[in-house]
Protein backbone atom coordinates (compact mmCIF):
# COMPACT_ATOMS: atom_id res chain seq x y z
CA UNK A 1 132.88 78.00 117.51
CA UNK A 2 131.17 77.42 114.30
CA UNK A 3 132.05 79.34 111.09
CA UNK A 4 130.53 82.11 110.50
CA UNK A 5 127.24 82.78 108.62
CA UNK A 6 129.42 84.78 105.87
CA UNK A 7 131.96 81.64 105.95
CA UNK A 8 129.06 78.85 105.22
CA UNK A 9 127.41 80.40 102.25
CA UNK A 10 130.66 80.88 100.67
CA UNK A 11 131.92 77.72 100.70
CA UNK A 12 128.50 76.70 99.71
CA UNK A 13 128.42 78.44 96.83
CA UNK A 14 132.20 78.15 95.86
CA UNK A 15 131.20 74.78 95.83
CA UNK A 16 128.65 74.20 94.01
CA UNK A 17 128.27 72.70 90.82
CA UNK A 18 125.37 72.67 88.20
CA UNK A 19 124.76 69.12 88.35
CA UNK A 20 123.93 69.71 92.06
CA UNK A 21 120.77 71.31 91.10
CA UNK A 22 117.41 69.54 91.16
CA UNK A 23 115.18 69.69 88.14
CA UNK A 24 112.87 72.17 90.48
CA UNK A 25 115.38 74.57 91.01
CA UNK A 26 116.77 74.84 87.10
CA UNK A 27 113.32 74.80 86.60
CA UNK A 28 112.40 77.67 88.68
CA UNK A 29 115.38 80.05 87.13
CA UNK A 30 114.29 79.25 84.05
CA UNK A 31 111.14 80.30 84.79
CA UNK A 32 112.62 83.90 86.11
CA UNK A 33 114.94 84.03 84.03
CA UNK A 34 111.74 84.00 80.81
CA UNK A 35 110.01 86.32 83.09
CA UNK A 36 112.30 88.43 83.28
CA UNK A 37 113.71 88.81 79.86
CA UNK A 38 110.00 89.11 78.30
CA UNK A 39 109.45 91.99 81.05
CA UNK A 40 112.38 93.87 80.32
CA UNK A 41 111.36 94.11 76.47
CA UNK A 42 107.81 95.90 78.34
CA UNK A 43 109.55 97.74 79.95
CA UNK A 44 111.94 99.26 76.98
CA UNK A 45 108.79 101.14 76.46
CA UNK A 46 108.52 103.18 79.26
CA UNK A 47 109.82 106.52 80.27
CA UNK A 48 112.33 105.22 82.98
CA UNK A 49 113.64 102.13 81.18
CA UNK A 50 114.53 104.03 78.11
CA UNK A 51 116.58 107.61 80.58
CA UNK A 52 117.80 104.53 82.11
CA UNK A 53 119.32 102.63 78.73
CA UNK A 54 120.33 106.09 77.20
CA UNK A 55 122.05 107.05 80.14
CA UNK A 56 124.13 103.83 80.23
CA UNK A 57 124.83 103.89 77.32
CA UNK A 58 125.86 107.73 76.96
CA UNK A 59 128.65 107.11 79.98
CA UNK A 60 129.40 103.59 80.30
CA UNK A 61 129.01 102.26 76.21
CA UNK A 62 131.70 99.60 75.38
CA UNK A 63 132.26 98.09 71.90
CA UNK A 64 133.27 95.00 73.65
CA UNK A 65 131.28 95.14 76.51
CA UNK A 66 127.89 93.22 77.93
CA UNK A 67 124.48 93.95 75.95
CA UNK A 68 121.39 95.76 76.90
CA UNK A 69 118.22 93.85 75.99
CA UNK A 70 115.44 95.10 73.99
CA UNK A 71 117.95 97.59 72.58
CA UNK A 72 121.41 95.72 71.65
CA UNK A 73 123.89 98.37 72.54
CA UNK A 74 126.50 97.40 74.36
CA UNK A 75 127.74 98.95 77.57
CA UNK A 76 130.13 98.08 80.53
CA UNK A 77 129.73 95.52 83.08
CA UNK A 78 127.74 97.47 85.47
CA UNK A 79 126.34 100.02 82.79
CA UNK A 80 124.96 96.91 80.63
CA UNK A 81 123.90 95.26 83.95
CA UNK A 82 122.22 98.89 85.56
CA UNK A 83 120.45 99.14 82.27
CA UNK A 84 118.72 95.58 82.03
CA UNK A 85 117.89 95.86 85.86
CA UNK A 86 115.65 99.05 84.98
CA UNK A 87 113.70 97.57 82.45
CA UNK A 88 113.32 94.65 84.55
CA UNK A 89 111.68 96.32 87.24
CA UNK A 90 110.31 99.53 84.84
CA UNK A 91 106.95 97.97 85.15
CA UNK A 92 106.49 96.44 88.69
CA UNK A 93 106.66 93.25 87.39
CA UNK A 94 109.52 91.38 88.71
CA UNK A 95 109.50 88.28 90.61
CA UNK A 96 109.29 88.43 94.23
CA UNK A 97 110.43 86.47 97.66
CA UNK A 98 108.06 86.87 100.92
CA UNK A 99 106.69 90.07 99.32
CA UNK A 100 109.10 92.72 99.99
CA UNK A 101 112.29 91.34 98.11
CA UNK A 102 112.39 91.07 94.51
CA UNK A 103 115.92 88.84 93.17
CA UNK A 104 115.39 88.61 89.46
CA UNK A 105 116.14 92.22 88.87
CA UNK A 106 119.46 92.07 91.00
CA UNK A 107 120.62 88.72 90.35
CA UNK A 108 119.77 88.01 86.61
CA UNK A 109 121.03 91.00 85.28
CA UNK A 110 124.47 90.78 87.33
CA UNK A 111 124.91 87.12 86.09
CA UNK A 112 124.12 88.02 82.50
CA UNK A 113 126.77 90.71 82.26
CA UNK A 114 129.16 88.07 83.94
CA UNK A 115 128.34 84.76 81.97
CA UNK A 116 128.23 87.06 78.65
CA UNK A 117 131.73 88.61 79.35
CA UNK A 118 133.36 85.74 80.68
CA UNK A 119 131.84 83.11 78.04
CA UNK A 120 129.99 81.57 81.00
CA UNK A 121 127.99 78.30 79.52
CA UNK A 122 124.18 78.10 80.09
CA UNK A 123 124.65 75.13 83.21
CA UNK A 124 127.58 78.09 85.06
CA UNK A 125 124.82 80.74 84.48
CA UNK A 126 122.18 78.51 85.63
CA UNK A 127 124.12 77.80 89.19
CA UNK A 128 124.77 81.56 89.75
CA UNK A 129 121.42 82.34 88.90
CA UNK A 130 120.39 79.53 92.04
CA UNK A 131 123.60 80.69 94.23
CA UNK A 132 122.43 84.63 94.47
CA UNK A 133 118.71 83.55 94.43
CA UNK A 134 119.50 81.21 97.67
CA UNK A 135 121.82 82.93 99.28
CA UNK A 136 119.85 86.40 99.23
CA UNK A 137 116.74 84.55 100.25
CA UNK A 138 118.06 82.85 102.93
CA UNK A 139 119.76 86.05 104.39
CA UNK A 140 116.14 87.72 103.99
CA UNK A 141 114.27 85.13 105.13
CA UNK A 142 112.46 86.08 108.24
CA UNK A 143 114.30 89.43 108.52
CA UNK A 144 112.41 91.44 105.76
CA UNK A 145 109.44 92.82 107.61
CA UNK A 146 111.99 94.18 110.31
CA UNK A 147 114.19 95.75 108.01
CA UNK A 148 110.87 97.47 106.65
CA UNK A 149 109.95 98.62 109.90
CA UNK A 150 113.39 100.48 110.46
CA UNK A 151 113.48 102.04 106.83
CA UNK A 152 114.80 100.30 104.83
CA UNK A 153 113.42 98.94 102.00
CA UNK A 154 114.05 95.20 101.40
CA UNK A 155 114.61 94.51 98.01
CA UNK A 156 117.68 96.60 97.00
CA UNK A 157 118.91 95.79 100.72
CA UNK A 158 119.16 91.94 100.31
CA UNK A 159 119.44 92.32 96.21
CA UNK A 160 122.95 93.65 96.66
CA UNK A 161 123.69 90.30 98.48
CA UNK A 162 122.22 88.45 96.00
CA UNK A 163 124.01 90.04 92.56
CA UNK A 164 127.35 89.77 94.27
CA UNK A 165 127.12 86.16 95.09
CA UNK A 166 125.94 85.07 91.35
CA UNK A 167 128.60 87.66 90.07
CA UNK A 168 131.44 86.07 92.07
CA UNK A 169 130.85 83.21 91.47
CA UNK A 170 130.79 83.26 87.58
CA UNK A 171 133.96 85.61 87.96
CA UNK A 172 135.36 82.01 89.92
CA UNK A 173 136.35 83.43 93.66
CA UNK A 174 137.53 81.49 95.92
CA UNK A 175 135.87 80.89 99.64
CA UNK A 176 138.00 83.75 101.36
CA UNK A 177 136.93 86.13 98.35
CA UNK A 178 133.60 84.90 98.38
CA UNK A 179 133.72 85.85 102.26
CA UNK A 180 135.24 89.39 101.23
CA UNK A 181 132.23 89.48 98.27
CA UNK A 182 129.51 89.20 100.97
CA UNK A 183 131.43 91.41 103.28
CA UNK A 184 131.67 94.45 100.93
CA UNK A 185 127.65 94.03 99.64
CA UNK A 186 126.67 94.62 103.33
CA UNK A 187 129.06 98.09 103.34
CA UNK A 188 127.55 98.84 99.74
CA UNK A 189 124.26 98.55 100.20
CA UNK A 190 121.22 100.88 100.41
CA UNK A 191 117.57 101.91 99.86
CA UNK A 192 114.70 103.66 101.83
CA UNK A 193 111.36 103.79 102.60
CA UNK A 194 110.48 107.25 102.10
CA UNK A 195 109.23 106.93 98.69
CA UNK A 196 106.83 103.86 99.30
CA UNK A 197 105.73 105.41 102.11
CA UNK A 198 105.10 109.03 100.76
CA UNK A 199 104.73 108.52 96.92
CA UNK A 200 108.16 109.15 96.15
CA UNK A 201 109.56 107.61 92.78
CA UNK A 202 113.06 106.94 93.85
CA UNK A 203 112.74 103.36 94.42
CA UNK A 204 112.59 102.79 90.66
CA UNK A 205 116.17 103.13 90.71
CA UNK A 206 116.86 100.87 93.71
CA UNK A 207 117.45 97.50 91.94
CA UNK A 208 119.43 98.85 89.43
CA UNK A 209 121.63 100.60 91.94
CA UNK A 210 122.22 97.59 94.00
CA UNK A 211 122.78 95.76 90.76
CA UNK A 212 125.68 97.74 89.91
CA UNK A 213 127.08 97.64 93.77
CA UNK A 214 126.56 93.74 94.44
CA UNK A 215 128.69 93.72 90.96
CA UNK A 216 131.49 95.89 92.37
CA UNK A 217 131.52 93.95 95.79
CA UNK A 218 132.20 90.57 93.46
CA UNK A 219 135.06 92.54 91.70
CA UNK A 220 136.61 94.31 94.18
CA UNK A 221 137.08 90.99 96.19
CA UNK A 222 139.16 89.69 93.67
CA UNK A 223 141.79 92.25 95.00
CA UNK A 224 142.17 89.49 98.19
CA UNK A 225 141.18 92.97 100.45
CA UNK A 226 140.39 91.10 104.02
CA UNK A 227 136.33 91.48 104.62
CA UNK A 228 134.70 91.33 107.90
CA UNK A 229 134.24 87.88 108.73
CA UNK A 230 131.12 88.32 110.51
CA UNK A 231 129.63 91.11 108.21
CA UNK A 232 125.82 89.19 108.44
CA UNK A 233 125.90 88.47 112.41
CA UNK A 234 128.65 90.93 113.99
CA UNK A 235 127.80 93.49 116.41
CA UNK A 236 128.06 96.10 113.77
CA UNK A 237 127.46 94.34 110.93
CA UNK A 238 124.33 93.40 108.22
CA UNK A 239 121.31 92.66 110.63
CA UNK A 240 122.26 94.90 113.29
CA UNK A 241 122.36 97.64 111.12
CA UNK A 242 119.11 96.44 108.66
CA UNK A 243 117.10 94.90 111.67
CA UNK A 244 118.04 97.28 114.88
CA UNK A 245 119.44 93.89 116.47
CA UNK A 246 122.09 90.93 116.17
CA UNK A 247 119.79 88.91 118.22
CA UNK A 248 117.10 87.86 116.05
CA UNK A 249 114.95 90.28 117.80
CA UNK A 250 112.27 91.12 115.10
CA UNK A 251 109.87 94.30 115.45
CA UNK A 252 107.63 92.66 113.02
CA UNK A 253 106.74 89.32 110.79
CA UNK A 254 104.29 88.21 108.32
CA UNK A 255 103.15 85.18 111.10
CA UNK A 256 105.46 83.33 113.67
CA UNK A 257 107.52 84.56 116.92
CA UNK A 258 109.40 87.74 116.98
CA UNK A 259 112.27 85.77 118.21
CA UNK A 260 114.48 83.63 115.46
CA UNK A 261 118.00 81.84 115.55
CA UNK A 262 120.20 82.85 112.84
CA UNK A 263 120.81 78.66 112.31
CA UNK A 264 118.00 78.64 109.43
CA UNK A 265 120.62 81.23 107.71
CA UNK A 266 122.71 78.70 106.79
CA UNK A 267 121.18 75.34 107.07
CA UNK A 268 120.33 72.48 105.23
CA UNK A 269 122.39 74.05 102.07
CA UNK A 270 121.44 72.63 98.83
CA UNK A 271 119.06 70.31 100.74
CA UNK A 272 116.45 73.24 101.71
CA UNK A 273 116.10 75.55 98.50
CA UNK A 274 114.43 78.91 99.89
CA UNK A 275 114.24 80.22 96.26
CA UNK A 276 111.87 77.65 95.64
CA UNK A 277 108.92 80.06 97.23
CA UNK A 278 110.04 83.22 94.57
CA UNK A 279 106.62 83.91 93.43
CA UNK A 280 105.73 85.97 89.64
CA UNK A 281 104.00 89.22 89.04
CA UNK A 282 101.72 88.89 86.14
CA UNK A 283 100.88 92.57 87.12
CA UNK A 284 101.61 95.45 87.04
CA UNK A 285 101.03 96.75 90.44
CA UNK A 286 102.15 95.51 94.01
CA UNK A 287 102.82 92.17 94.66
CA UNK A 288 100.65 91.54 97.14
CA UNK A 289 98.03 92.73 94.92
CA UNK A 290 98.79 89.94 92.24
CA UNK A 291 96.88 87.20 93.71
CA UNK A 292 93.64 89.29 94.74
CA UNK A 293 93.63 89.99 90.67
CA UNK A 294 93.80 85.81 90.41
CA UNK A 295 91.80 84.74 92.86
CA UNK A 296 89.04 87.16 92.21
CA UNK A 297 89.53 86.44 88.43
CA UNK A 298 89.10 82.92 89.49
CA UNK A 299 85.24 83.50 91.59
CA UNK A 300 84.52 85.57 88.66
CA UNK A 301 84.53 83.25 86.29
CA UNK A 302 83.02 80.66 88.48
CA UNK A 303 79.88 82.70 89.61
CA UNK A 304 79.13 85.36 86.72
CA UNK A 305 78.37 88.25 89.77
CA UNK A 306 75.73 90.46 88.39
CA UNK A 307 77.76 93.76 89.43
CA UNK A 308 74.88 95.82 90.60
CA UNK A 309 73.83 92.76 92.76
CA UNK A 310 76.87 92.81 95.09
CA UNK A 311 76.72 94.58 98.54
CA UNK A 312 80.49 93.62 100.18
CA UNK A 313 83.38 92.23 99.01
CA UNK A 314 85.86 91.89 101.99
CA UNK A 315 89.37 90.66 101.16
CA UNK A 316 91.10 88.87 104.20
CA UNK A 317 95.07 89.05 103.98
CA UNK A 318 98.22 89.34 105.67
CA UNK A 319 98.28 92.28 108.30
CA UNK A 320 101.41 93.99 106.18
CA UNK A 321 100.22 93.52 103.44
CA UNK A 322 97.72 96.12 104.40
CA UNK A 323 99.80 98.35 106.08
CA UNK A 324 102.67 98.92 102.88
CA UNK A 325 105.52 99.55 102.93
CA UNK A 326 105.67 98.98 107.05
CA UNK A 327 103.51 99.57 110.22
CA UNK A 328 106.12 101.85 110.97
CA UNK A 329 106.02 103.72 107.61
CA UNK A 330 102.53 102.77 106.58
CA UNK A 331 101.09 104.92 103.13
CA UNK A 332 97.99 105.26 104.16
CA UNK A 333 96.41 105.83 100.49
CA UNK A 334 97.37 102.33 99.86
CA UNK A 335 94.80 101.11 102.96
CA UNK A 336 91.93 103.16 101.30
CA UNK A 337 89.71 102.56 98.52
CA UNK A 338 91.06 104.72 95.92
CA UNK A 339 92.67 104.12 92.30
CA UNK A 340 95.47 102.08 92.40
CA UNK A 341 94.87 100.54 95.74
CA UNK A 342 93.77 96.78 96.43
CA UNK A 343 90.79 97.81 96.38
CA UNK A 344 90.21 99.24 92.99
CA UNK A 345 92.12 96.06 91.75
CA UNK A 346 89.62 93.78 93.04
CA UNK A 347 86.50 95.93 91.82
CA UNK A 348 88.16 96.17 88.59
CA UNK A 349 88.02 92.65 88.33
CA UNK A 350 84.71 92.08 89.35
CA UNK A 351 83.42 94.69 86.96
CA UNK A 352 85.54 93.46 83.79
CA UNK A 353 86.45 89.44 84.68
CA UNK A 354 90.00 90.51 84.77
CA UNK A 355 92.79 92.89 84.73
CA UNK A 356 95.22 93.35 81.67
CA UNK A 357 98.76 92.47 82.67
CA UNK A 358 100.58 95.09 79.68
CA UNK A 359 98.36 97.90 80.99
CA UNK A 360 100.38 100.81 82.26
CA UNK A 361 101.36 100.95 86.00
CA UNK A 362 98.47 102.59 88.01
CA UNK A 363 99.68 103.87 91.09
CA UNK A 364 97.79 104.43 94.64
CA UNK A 365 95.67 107.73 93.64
CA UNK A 366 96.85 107.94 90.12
CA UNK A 367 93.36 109.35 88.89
CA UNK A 368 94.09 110.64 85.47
CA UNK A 369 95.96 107.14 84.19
CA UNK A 370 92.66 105.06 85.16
CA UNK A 371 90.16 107.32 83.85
CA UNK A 372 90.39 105.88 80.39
CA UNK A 373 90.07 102.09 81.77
CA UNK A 374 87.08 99.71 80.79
CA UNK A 375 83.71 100.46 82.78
CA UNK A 376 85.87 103.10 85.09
CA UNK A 377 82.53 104.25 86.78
CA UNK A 378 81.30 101.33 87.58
CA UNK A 379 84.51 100.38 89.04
CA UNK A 380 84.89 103.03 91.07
CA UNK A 381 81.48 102.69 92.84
CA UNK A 382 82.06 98.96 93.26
CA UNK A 383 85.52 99.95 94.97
CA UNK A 384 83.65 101.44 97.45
CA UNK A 385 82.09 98.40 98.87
CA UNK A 386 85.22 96.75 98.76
CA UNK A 387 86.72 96.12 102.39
CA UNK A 388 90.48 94.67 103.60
CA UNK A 389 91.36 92.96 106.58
CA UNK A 390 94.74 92.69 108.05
CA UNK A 391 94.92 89.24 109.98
CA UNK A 392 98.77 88.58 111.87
CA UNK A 393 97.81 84.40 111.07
CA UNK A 394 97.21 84.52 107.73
CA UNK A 395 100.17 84.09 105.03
CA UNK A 396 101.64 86.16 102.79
CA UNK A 397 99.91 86.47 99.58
CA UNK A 398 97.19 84.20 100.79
CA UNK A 399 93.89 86.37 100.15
CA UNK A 400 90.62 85.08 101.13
CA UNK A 401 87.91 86.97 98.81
CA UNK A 402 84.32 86.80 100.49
CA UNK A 403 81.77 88.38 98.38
CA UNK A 404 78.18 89.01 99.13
CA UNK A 405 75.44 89.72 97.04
CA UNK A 406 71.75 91.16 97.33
CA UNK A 407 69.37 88.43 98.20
CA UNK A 408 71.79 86.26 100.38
CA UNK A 409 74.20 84.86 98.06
CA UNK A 410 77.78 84.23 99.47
CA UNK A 411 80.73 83.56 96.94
CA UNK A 412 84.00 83.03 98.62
CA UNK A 413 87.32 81.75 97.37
CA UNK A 414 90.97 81.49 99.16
CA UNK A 415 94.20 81.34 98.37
CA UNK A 416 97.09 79.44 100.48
CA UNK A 417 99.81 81.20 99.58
CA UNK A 418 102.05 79.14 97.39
CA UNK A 419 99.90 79.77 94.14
CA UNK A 420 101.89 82.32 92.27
CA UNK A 421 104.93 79.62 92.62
CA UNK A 422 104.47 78.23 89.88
CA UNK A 423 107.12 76.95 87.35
CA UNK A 424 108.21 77.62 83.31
CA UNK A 425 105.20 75.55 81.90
CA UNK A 426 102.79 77.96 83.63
CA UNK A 427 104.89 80.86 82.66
CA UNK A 428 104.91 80.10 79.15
CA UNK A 429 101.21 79.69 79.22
CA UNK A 430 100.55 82.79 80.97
CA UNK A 431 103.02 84.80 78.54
CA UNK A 432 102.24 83.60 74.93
CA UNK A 433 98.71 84.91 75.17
CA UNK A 434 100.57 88.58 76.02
CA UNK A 435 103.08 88.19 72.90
CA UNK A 436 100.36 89.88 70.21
CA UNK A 437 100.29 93.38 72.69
CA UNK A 438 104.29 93.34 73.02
CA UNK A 439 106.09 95.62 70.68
CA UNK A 440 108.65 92.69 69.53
CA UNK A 441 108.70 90.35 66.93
CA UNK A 442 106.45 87.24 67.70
CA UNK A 443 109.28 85.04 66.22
CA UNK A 444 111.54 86.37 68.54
CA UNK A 445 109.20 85.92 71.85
CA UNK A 446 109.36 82.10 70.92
CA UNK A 447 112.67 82.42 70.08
CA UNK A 448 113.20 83.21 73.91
CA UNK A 449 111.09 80.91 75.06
CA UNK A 450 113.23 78.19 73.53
CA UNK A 451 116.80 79.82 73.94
CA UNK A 452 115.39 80.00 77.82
CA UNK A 453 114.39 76.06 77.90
CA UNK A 454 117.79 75.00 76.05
CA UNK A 455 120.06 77.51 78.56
CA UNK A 456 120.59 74.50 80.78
CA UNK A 457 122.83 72.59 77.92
CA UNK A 458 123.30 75.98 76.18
CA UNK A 459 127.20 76.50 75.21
CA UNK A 460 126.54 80.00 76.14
CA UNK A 461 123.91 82.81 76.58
CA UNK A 462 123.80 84.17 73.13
CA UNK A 463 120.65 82.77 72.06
CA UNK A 464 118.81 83.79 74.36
CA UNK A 465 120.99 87.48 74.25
CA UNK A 466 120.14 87.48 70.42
CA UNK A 467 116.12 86.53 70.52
CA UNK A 468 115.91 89.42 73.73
CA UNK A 469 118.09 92.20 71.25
CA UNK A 470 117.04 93.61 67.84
């Protein structure tokens, strides 16, 4: 019988070493690992990121322990680590895999505690940055819109997987530990759909949650306790529980057959790189909602649009993207054309050419926090004539914009899907432009910027620790 899933990731990743990387994948966690430093200083200035550094700090502070960016105290392990996951994800702006998973708030922070408090050098961060990213892709893979549909919500379930892979392997386990590492993250792990379904705020605390439990899975395997060696696959285990089958019987998926093998799982290792297709969020809001704010940004500037001209704009996209969090679970404010849904996104940018990516998170019927926006009437009547369709062939984040205007006129633009993949060149020039609105020293945003391109040779992390702390 072949090993099992558990079994081939782990002696992947036990195995792998930094020179094993291609330039596109140091490339690509550099380029979340920049995003996600610059977004956690944002998010130091919101309500939840700062309850969630003071309340780190106030249990879990440590003289000697891992630091929490944008602020510099210093906190344990998994307080430093729960702390920098919060303002990671404070703002909705994390990177993201097949929409519904989100690694950089999981992975990086777990893997800066780690590299930080074992003097981990910038090329060991680097490779547990790409370990958790793959491995937690690849075990999401397909999988994500079924563990939606039973609910569960994706991101903290497969994060835990991911920050106890890049953890354990900067802590150096071995392949049965590794095993046990992967084993405990499926017991650990949690999250549910209720509050993306019904407006609830709890999922703001999911990713740093799973942070701290993907961290405990990687320590507590260094104890040599025996995990499950068939915690993905098993009867009982991962995707029976998270997808209602150990089959590869899916209730849903973005496009393809409901029916899948587990061999993509653990395939072409280090040949294939899944993280690869991680995608940014420039915005504040939803990721699907990130490139309908591009591409119309994009036929805006082409065409002009004389506002009062247009009659229609219909936006063609993925079916679940239109049906959030799950067709199972749908919120149906999110399908309508009120504030904060894709629709008032896509009117916005018609109406103002595009949408500010520091402006506080507007959420699904959150009247009173877009009332002060630019033109907000107009916006809101244009909304109105704004129209989404739900297509099961059409890619995730792969928006086709058609918009039609008095007198005949037809603009139309389309996305394929793989736009928002873009690497550290484009995230540097989509950043600097933001660094006058951030509340932190300009000399210090470059300062990250280069700490972030040197990390690969770096000796350690503490450049880039000292640019992202006062």
């Amino acid at each position: 019988m072949p090993d099992s899933l558990s079994r081939q990731l782990a002696r992947w990743v036990v195995s792998l070493e930094a020179n094993d990387l291609p330039a596109s994948v140091i490339d690509k966690m550099q380029t979340s690992l920049l995003h996600a430093t610059v977004i956690a200083i944002v998010g130091a200035g919101t309500h939840h990121g700062r309850a969630a550094v003071d309340l780190a700090l106030a249990e879990e502070a440590s003289a000697h322990g891992a630091s929490i960016l944008a602020h510099g105290g210093k906190a344990t392990r998994c307080g430093a680590a729960f702390a920098n996951s919060k303002l990671m994800h404070a703002t909705n702006q994390a990177d993201s895999y097949r929409m519904l998973t989100h690694p950089g708030p999981c992975v990086i922070p777990a893997a800066l505690a780690s590299a930080q408090l074992g003097s981990a050098n910038g090329p060991q961060l680097i490779t547990a940055m790409a370990a958790g990213y793959e491995v937690e892709s690849r075990i999401a893979g397909d999988f994500i819109a079924s563990t939606q549909a039973r609910g569960f919500r994706s991101s903290p379930i497969y994060g835990t997987l991911g920050a106890a892979v890049a953890t354990g392997k900067l802590l150096g386990l071995n392949e049965d530990q590794m095993v046990t590492a992967i084993a405990l993250a499926c017991t650990f792990t949690a999250g549910t759909n209720e509050g993306p379904r019904s407006g609830g705020r709890e999922m703001m605390f999911h990713e740093p949650q799973s942070t701290r439990s993907g961290i405990m899975a990687a320590l507590l395997a260094r104890e040599d306790v025996r995990g499950s060696e068939e915690a993905l696959e098993g009867p009982a285990g991962f995707y029976n529980a998270f997808t209602g089958n150990n089959r590869g019987e899916l209730s849903y998926v973005f496009t393809g057959p409901q029916q899948v093998s587990f061999d993509p799982v653990a395939e072409g290792l280090g040949v294939r790189w899944e993280l690869l297709h991680t995608v940014l969020k420039m915005y504040p809001t939803a990721g699907y909602n990130c490139p309908v704010i591009d591409l119309m940004t994009d036929i805006r500037r082409s065409h002009g649009l004389e506002i009062d001209e247009i009659e229609r704009i219909t936006i063609d996209m993925n079916w679940l993207e239109t049906l959030y969090p799950s067709p199972a679970f749908p919120n149906p404010s999110r399908g309508q054309a009120i504030i904060g849904s894709t629709h008032y996104f896509a009117a916005y940018v018609a109406v103002n050419g595009s949408y500010p990516p520091l402006r506080t998170r507007i959420d699904p019927g959150d009247d009173a926090g877009a009332a002060a926006a630019n033109n907000h009437d107009a916006v809101v009547s244009l909304m109105h004539k704004v129209y989404t369709v739900g297509h099961k062939d059409r890619p995730a984040f792969a928006p086709r914009i058609t918009v039609e205007m008095t007198g005949g006129n037809v603009y139309r633009g389309e996305y394929q899907g793989t736009e928002l993949e873009w690497g550290l060149g484009t995230e540097i020039e989509r950043l600097r432009p933001l660094f006058p609105e951030i509340n932190w020293p300009d000399a210090k945003l470059e300062a990250i910027i280069d700490a972030v391109r040197a990390i690969p040779n770096a000796p350690n992390a503490g450049g880039l620790i000292a640019a992202a702390t006062p």
